[in-house]
C-alpha atoms as a PDB file:
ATOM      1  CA  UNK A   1     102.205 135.506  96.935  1.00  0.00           C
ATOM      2  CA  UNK A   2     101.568 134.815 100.718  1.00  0.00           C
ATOM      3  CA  UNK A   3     103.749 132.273 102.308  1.00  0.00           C
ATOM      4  CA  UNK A   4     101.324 129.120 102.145  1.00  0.00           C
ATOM      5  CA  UNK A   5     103.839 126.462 104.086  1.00  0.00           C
ATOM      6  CA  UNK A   6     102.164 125.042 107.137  1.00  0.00           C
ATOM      7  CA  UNK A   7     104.493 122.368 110.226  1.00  0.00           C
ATOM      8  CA  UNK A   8     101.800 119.770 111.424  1.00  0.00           C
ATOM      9  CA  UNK A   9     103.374 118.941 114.357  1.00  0.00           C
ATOM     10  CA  UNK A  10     106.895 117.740 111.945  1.00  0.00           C
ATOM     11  CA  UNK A  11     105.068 117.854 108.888  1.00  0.00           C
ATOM     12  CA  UNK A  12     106.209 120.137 106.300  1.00  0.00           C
ATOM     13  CA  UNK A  13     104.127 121.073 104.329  1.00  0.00           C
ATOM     14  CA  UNK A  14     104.553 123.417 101.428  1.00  0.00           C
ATOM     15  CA  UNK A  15     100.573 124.697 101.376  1.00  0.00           C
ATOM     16  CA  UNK A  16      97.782 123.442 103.966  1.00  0.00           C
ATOM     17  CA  UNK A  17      95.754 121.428 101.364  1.00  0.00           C
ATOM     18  CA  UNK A  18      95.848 117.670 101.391  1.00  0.00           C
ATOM     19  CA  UNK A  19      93.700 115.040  99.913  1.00  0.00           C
ATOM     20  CA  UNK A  20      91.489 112.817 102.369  1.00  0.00           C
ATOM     21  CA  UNK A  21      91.840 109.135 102.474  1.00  0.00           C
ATOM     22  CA  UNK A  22      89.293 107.039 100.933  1.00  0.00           C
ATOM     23  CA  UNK A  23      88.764 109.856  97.722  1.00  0.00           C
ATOM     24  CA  UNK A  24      92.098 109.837  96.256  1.00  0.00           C
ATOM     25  CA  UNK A  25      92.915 106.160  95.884  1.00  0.00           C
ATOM     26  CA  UNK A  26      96.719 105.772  96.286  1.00  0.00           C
ATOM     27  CA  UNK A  27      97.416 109.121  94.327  1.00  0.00           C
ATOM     28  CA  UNK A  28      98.894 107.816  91.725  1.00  0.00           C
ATOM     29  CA  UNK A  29      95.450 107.350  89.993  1.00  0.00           C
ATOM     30  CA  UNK A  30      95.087 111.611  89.578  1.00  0.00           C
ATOM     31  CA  UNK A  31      98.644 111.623  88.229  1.00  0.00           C
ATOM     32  CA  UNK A  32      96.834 112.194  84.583  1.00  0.00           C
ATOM     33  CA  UNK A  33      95.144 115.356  86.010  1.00  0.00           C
ATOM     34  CA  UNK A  34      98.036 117.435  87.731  1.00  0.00           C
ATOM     35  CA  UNK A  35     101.806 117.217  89.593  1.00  0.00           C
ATOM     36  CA  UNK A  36     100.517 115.933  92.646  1.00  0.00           C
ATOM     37  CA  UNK A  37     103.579 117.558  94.441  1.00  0.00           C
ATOM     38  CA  UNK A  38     101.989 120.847  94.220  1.00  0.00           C
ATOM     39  CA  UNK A  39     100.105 119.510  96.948  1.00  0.00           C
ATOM     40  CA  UNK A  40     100.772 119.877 100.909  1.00  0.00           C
ATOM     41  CA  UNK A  41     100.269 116.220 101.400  1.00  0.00           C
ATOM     42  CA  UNK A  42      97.915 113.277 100.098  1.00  0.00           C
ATOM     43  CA  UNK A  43      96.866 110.434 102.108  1.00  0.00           C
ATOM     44  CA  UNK A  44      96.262 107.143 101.020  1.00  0.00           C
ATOM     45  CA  UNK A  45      93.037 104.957 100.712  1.00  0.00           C
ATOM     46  CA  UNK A  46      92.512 102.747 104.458  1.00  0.00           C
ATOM     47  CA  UNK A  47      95.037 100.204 104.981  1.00  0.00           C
ATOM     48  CA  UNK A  48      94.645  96.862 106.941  1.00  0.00           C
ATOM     49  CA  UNK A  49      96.819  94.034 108.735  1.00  0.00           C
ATOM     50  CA  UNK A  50      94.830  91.734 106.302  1.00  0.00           C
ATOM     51  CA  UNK A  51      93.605  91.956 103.061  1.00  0.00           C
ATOM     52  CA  UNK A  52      89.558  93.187 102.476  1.00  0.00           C
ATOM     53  CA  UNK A  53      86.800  92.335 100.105  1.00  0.00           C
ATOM     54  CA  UNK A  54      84.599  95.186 101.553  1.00  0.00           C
ATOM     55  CA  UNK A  55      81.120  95.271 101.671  1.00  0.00           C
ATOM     56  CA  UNK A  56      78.860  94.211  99.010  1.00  0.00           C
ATOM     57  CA  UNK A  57      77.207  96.098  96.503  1.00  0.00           C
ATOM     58  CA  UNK A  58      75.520  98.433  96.397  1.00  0.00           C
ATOM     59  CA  UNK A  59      77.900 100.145  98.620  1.00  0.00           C
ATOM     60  CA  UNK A  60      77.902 104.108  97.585  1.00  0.00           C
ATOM     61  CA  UNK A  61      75.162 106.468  97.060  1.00  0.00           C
ATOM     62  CA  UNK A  62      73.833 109.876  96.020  1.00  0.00           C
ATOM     63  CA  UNK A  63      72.343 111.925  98.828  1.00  0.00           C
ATOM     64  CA  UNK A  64      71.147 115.805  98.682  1.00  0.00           C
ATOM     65  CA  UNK A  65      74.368 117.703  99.100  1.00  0.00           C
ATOM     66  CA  UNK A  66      76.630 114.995  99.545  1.00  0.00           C
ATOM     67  CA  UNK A  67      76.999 110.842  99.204  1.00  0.00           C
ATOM     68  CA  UNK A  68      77.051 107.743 101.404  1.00  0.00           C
ATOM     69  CA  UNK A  69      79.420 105.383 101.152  1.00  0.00           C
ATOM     70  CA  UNK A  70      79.852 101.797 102.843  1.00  0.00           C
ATOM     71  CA  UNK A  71      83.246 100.631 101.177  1.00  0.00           C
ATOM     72  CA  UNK A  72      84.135  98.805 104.055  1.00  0.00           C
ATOM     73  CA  UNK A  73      88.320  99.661 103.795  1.00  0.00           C
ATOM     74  CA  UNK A  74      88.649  97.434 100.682  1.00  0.00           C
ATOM     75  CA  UNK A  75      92.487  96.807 100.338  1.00  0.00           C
ATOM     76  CA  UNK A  76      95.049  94.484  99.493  1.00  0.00           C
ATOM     77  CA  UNK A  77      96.409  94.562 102.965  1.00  0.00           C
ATOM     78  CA  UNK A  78      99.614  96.527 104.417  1.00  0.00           C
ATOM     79  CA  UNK A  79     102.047  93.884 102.430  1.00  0.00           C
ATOM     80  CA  UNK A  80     100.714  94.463  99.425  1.00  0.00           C
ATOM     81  CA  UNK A  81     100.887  97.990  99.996  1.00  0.00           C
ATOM     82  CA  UNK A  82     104.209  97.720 100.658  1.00  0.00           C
ATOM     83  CA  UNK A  83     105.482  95.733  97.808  1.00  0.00           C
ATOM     84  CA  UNK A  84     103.275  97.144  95.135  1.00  0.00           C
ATOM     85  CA  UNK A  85     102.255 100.320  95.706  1.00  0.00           C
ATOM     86  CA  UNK A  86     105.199 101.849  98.018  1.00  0.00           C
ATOM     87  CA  UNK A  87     107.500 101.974  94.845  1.00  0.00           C
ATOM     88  CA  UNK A  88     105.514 103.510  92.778  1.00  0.00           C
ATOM     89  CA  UNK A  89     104.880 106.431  95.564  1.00  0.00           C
ATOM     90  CA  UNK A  90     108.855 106.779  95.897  1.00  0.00           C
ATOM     91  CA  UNK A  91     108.554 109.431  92.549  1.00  0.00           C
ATOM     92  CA  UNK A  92     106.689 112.091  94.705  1.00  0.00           C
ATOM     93  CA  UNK A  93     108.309 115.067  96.748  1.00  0.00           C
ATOM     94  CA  UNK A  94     105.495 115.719  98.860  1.00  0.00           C
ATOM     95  CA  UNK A  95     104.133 114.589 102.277  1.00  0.00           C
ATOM     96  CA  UNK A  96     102.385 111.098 101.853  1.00  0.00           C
ATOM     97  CA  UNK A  97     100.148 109.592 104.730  1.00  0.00           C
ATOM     98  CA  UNK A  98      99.160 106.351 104.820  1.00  0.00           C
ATOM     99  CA  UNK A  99      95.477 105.871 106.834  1.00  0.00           C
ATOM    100  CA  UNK A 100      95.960 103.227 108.889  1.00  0.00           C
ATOM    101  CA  UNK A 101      92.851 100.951 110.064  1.00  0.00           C
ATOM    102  CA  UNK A 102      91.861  97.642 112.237  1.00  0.00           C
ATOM    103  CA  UNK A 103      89.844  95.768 113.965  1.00  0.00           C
ATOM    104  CA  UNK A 104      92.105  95.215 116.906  1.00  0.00           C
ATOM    105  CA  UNK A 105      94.593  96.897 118.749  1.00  0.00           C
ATOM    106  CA  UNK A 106      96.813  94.278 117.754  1.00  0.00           C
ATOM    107  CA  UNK A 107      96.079  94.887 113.906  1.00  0.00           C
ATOM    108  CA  UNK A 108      96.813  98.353 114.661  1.00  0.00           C
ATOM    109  CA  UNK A 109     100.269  97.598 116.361  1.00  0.00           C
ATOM    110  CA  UNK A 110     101.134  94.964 113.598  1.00  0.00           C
ATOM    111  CA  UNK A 111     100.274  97.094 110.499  1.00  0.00           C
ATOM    112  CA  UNK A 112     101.727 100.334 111.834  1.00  0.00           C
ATOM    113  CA  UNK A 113     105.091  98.647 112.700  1.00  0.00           C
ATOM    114  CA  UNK A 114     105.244  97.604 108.795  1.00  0.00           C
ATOM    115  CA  UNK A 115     104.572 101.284 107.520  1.00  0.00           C
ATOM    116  CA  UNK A 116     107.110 102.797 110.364  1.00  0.00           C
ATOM    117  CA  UNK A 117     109.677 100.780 107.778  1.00  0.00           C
ATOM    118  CA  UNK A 118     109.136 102.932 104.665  1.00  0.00           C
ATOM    119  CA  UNK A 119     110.921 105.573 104.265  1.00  0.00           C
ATOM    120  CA  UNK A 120     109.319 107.610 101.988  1.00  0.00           C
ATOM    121  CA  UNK A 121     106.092 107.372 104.286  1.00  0.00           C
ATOM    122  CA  UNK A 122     105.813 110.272 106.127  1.00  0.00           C
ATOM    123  CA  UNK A 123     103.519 109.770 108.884  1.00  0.00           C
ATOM    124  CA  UNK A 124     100.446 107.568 109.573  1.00  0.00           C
ATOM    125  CA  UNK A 125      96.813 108.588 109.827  1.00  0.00           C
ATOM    126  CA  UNK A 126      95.486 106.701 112.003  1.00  0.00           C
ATOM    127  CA  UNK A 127      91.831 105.787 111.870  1.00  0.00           C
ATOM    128  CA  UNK A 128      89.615 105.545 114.922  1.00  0.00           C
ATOM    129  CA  UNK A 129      86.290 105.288 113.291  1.00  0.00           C
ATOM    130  CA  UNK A 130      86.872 101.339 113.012  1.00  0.00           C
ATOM    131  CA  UNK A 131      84.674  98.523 114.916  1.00  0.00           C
ATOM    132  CA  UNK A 132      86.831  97.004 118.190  1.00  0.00           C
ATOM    133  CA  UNK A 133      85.994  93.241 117.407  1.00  0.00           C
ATOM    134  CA  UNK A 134      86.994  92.931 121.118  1.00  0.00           C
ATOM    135  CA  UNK A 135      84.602  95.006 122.643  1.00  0.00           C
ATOM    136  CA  UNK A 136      81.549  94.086 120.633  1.00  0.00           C
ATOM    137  CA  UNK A 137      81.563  96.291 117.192  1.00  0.00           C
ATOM    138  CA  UNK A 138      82.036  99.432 118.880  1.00  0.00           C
ATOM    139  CA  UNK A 139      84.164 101.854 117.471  1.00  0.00           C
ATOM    140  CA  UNK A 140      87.788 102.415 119.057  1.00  0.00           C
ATOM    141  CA  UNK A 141      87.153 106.294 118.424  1.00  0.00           C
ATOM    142  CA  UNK A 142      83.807 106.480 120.571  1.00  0.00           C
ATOM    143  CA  UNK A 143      85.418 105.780 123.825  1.00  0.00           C
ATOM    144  CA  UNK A 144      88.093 107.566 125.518  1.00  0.00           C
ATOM    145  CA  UNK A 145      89.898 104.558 127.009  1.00  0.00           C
ATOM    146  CA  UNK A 146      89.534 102.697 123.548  1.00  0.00           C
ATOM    147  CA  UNK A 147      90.666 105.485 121.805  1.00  0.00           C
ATOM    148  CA  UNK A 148      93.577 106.111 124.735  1.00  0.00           C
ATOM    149  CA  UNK A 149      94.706 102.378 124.656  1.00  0.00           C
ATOM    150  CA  UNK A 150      94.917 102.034 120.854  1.00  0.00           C
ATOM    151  CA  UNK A 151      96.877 105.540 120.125  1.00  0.00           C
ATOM    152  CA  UNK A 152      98.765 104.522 122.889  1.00  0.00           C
ATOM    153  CA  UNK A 153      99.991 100.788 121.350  1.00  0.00           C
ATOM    154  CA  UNK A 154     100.532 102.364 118.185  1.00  0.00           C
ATOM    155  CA  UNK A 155     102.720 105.242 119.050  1.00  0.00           C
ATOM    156  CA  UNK A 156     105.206 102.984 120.791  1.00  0.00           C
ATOM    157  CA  UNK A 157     105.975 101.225 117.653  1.00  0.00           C
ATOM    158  CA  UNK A 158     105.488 104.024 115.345  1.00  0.00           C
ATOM    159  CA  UNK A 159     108.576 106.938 115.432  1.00  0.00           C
ATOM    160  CA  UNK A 160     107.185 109.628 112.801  1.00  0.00           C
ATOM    161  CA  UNK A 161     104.369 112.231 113.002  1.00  0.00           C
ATOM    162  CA  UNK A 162     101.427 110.195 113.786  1.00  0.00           C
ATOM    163  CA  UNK A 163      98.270 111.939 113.063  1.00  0.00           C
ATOM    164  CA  UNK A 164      94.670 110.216 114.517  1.00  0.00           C
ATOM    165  CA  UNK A 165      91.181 110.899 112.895  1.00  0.00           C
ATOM    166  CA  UNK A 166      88.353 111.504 114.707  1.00  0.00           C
ATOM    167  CA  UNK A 167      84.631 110.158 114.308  1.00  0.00           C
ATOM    168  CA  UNK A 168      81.861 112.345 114.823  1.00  0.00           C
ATOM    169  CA  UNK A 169      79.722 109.988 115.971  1.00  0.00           C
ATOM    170  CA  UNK A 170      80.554 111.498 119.697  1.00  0.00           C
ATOM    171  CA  UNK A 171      78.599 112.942 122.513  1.00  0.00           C
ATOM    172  CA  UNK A 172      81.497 115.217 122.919  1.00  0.00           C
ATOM    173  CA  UNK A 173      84.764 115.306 120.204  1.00  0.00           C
ATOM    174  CA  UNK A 174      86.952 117.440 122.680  1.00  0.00           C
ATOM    175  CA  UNK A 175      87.000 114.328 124.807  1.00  0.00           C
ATOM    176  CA  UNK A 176      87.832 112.244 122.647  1.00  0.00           C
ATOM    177  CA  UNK A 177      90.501 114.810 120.911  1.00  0.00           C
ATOM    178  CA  UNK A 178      92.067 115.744 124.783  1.00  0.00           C
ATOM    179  CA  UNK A 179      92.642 111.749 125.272  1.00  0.00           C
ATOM    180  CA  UNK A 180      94.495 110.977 122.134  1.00  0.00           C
ATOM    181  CA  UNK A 181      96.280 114.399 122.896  1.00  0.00           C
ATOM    182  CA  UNK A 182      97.558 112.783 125.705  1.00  0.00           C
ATOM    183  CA  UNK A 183      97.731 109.363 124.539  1.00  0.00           C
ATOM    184  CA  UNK A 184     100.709 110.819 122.221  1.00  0.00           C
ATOM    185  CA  UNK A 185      99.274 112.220 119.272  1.00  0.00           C
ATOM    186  CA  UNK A 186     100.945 114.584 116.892  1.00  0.00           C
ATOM    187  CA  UNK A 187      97.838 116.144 115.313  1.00  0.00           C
ATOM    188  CA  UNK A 188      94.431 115.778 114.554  1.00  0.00           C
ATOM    189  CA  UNK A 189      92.247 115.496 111.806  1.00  0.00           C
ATOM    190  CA  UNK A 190      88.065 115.416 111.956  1.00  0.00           C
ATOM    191  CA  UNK A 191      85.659 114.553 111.258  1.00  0.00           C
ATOM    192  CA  UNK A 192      85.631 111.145 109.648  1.00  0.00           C
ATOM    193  CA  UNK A 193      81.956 110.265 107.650  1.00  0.00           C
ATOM    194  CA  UNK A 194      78.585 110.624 109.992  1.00  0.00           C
ATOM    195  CA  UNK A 195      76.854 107.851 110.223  1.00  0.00           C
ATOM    196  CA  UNK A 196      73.377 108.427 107.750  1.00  0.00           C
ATOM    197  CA  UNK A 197      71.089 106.296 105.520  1.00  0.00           C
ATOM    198  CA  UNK A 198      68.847 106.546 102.607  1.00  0.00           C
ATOM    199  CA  UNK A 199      65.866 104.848 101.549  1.00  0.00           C
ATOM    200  CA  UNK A 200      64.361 103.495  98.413  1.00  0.00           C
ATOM    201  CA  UNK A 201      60.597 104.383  98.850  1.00  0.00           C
ATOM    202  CA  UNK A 202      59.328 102.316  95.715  1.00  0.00           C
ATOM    203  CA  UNK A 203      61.319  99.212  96.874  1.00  0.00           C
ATOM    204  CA  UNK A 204      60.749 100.093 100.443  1.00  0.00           C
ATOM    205  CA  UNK A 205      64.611  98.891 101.241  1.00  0.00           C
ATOM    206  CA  UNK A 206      67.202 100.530 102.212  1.00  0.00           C
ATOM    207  CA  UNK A 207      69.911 101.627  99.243  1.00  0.00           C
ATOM    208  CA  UNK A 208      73.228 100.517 100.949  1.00  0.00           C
ATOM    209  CA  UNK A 209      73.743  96.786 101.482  1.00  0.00           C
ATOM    210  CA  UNK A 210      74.669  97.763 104.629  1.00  0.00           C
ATOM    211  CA  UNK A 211      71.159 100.039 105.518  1.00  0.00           C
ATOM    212  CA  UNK A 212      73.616 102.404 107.138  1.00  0.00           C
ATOM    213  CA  UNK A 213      76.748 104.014 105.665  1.00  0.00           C
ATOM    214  CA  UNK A 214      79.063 107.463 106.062  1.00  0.00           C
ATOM    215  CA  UNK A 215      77.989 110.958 104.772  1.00  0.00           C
ATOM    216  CA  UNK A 216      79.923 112.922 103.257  1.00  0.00           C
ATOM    217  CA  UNK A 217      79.935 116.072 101.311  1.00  0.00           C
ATOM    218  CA  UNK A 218      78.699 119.499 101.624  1.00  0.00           C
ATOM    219  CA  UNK A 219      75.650 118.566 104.183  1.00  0.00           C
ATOM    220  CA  UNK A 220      78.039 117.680 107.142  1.00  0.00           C
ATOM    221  CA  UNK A 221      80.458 121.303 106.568  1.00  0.00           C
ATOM    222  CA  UNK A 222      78.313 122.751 109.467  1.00  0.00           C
ATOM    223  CA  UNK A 223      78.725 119.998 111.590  1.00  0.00           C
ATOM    224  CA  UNK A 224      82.796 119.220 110.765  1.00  0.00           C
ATOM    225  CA  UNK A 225      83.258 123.610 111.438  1.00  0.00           C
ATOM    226  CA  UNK A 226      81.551 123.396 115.001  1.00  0.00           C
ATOM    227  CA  UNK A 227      84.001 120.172 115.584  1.00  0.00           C
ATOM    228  CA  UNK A 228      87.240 121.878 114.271  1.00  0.00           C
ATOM    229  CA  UNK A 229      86.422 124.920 116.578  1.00  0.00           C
ATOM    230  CA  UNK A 230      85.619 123.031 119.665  1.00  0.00           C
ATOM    231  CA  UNK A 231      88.634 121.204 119.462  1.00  0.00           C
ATOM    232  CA  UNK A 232      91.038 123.842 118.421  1.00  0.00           C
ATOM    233  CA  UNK A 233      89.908 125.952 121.075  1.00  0.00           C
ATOM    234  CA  UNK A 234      90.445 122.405 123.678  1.00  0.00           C
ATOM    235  CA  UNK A 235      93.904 120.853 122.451  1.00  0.00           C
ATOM    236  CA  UNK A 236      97.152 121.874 122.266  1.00  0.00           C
ATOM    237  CA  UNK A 237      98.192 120.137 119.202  1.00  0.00           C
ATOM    238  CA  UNK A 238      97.408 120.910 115.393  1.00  0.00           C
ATOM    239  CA  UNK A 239      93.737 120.515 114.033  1.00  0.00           C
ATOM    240  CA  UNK A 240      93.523 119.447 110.442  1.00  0.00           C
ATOM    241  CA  UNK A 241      89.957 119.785 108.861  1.00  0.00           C
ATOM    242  CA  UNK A 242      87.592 117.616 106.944  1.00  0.00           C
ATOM    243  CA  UNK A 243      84.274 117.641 106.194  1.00  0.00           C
ATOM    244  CA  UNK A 244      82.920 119.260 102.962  1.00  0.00           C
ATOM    245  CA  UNK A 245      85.179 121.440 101.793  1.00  0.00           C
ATOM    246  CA  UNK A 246      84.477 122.158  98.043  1.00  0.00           C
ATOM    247  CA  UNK A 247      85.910 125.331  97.619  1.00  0.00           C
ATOM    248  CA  UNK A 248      88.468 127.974  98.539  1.00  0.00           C
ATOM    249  CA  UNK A 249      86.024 129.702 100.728  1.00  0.00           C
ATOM    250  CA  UNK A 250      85.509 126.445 102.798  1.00  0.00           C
ATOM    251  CA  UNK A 251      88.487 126.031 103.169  1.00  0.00           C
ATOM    252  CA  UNK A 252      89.096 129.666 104.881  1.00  0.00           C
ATOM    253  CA  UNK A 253      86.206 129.115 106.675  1.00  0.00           C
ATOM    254  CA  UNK A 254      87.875 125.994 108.515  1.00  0.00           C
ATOM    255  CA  UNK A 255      91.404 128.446 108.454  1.00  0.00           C
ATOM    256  CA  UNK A 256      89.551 130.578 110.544  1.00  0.00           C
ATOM    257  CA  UNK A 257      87.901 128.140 112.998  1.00  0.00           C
ATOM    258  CA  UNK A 258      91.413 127.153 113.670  1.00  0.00           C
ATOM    259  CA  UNK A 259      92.409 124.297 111.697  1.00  0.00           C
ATOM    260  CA  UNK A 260      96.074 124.294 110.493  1.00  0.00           C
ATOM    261  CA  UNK A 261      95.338 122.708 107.526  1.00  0.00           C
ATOM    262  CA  UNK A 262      92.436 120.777 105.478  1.00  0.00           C
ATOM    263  CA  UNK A 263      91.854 117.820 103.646  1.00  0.00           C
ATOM    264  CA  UNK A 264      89.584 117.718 100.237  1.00  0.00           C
ATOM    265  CA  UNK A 265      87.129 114.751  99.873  1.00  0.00           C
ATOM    266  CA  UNK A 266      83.998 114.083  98.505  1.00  0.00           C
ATOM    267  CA  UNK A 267      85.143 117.401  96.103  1.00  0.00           C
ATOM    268  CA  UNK A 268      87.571 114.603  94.264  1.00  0.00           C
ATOM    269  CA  UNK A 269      84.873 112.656  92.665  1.00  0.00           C
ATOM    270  CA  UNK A 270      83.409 115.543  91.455  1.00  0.00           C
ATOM    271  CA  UNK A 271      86.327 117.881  89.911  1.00  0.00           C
ATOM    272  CA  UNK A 272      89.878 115.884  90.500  1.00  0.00           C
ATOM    273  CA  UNK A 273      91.115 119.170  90.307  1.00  0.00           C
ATOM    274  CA  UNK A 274      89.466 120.490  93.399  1.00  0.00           C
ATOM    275  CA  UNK A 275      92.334 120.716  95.390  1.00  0.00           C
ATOM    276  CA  UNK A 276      94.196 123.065  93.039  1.00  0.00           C
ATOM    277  CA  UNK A 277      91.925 125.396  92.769  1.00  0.00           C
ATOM    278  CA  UNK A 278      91.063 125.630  96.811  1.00  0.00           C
ATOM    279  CA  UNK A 279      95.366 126.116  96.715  1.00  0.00           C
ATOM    280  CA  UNK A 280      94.846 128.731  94.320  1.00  0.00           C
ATOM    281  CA  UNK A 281      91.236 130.362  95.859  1.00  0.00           C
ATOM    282  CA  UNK A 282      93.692 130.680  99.432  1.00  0.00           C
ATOM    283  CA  UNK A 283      96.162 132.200  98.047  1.00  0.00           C
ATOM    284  CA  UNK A 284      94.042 134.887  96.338  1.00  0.00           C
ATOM    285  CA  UNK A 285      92.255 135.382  98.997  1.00  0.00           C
ATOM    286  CA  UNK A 286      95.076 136.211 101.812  1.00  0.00           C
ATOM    287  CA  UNK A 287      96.934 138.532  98.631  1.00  0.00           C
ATOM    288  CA  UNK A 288      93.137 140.477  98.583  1.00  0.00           C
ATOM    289  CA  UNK A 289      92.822 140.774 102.470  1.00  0.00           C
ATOM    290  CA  UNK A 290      96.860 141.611 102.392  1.00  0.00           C
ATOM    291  CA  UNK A 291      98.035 138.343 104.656  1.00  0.00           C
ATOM    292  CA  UNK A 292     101.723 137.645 104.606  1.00  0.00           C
ATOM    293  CA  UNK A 293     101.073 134.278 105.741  1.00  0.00           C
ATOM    294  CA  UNK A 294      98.323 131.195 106.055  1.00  0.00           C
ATOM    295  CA  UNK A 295      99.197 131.420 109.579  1.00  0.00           C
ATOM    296  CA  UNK A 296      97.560 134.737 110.386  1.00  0.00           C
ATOM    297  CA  UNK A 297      94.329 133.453 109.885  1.00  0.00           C
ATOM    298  CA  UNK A 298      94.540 130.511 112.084  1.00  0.00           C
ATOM    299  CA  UNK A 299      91.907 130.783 114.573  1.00  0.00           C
ATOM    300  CA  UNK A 300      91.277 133.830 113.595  1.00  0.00           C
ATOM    301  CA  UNK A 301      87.391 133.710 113.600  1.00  0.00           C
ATOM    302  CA  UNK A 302      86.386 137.143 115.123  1.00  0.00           C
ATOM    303  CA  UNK A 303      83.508 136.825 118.081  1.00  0.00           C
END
């Protein structure tokens, strides 16, 4: 076997495949399907300051080669994360992320200084994508100084590896990516959903409650790659990949356009197995092409 352990920027991992936030509830949900320690790390469904409802119904959707969803970061709020679902998490010996959302910089500060208290957390993930109430709706991960100011707050109160998201919905990701960089980011991860919409022709309306919602899946692989490999090639820090990865070969694919390591999504819904066989399909395919190590194939796209 090739030697599949990854460091995120003081992350251990002991392979490079996670599970994204928002597909894999809290984890314990897929504890019926496999020993979720066998994976590198998991992260945890968004968590807010304040409890959320979440949009209304309908809120998910279907689309060629991937789904929409409009959730809207439905949760029970960091305190109830704390004192109901942290304990049950204290059973697993892998790395566990906790996605961390808000509205404000403030609810950023405020629920990240409540996570830096458990232990058995090991970093935050640390979600950019959201609406900044303050500066009318848009999001904190569009800007550079919105994005600068809120990684900023949070790393001050926040001591362990603290890893920020990335939207797509960018002119340019490497600007966004170079300014959380030097806002004090550990790593990376991207991209985050791309903001889409489907249509019900009979009904004329639009299928989401919300018209507009985040695509996932398959159909926005092309456009996470291209992201990864501009922003690998821009930042100094480690570039974790998303974006619809449903196989081993995706996964190599974002290996080789220089992420360190990838996170499974919209594959969860589908097979809740997914991630062990990518796992598997990397480590038969670095014993085939005779790699001692994940880490010769970082960034190893040949031009």
């Amino acid at each position: 076997m090739a030697e599949l352990s990854i460091d995120i920027a003081g992350l251990k991992l002991k392979n490079p495949v996670m599970t994204a936030s928002g597909t894999f509830g809290f984890g314990v949900e897929f504890d019926d399907f496999f020993d979720l320690n066998s994976l590198g790390g998991f992260v945890v469904k968004g968590t807010t300051l304040h409890p959320r409802q979440g949009n209304s119904y309908p809120r998910m959707a279907e689309t060629p080669s991937g789904m929409l969803n409009a959730v809207g970061l439905q949760n029970g709020g960091v305190k109830y994360f704390a004192e109901n679902i942290y304990p049950r998490l204290l059973v697993y010996d892998t790395n566990i992320l906790v996605n961390v959302s808000g509205s404000t910089v403030e609810e950023y500060i405020a629920c990240a200084e409540q996570i830096n208290e458990l232990d058995h957390i090991a970093g935050i993930e640390l979600n950019i994508s959201c609406p900044n109430v303050k500066e009318g709706g848009m999001a904190f991960g569009t800007s550079c100084p919105a994005a600068e100011a809120v990684v900023k707050a949070v790393r001050k109160v926040y001591h362990k590896p603290l890893m920020v998201k990335l939207s797509p919905n960018v002119t340019n990701i490497t600007d966004i990516a170079l300014a959380v960089e030097a806002s004090g980011a550990d790593s990376v991860s991207l991209i985050n959903t791309i903001l889409a919409m489907a249509i019900h022709a009979e009904s004329r309306k639009p299928v989401l409650s919300t018209v507009t919602g985040g695509l996932s899946g398959p159909a926005i692989k092309p456009v996470a790659l291209r992201m990864v490999w501009q922003v690998s090639k821009s930042v100094k820090i480690p570039v974790v990949g998303i974006g619809g990865i449903m196989n081993s070969t995706d996964a190599i694919e974002f290996f080789l356009a220089g992420a360190s390591a990838i996170q499974v999504g919209t594959a969860n819904f589908i097979d809740p197995m997914a991630s062990q066989h990518i796992i598997a399909g990397i480590d038969n395919y670095l014993d085939r092409h005779k790699f001692k190590s994940i880490k010769e194939i970082i960034g190893g796209l040949q031009l």
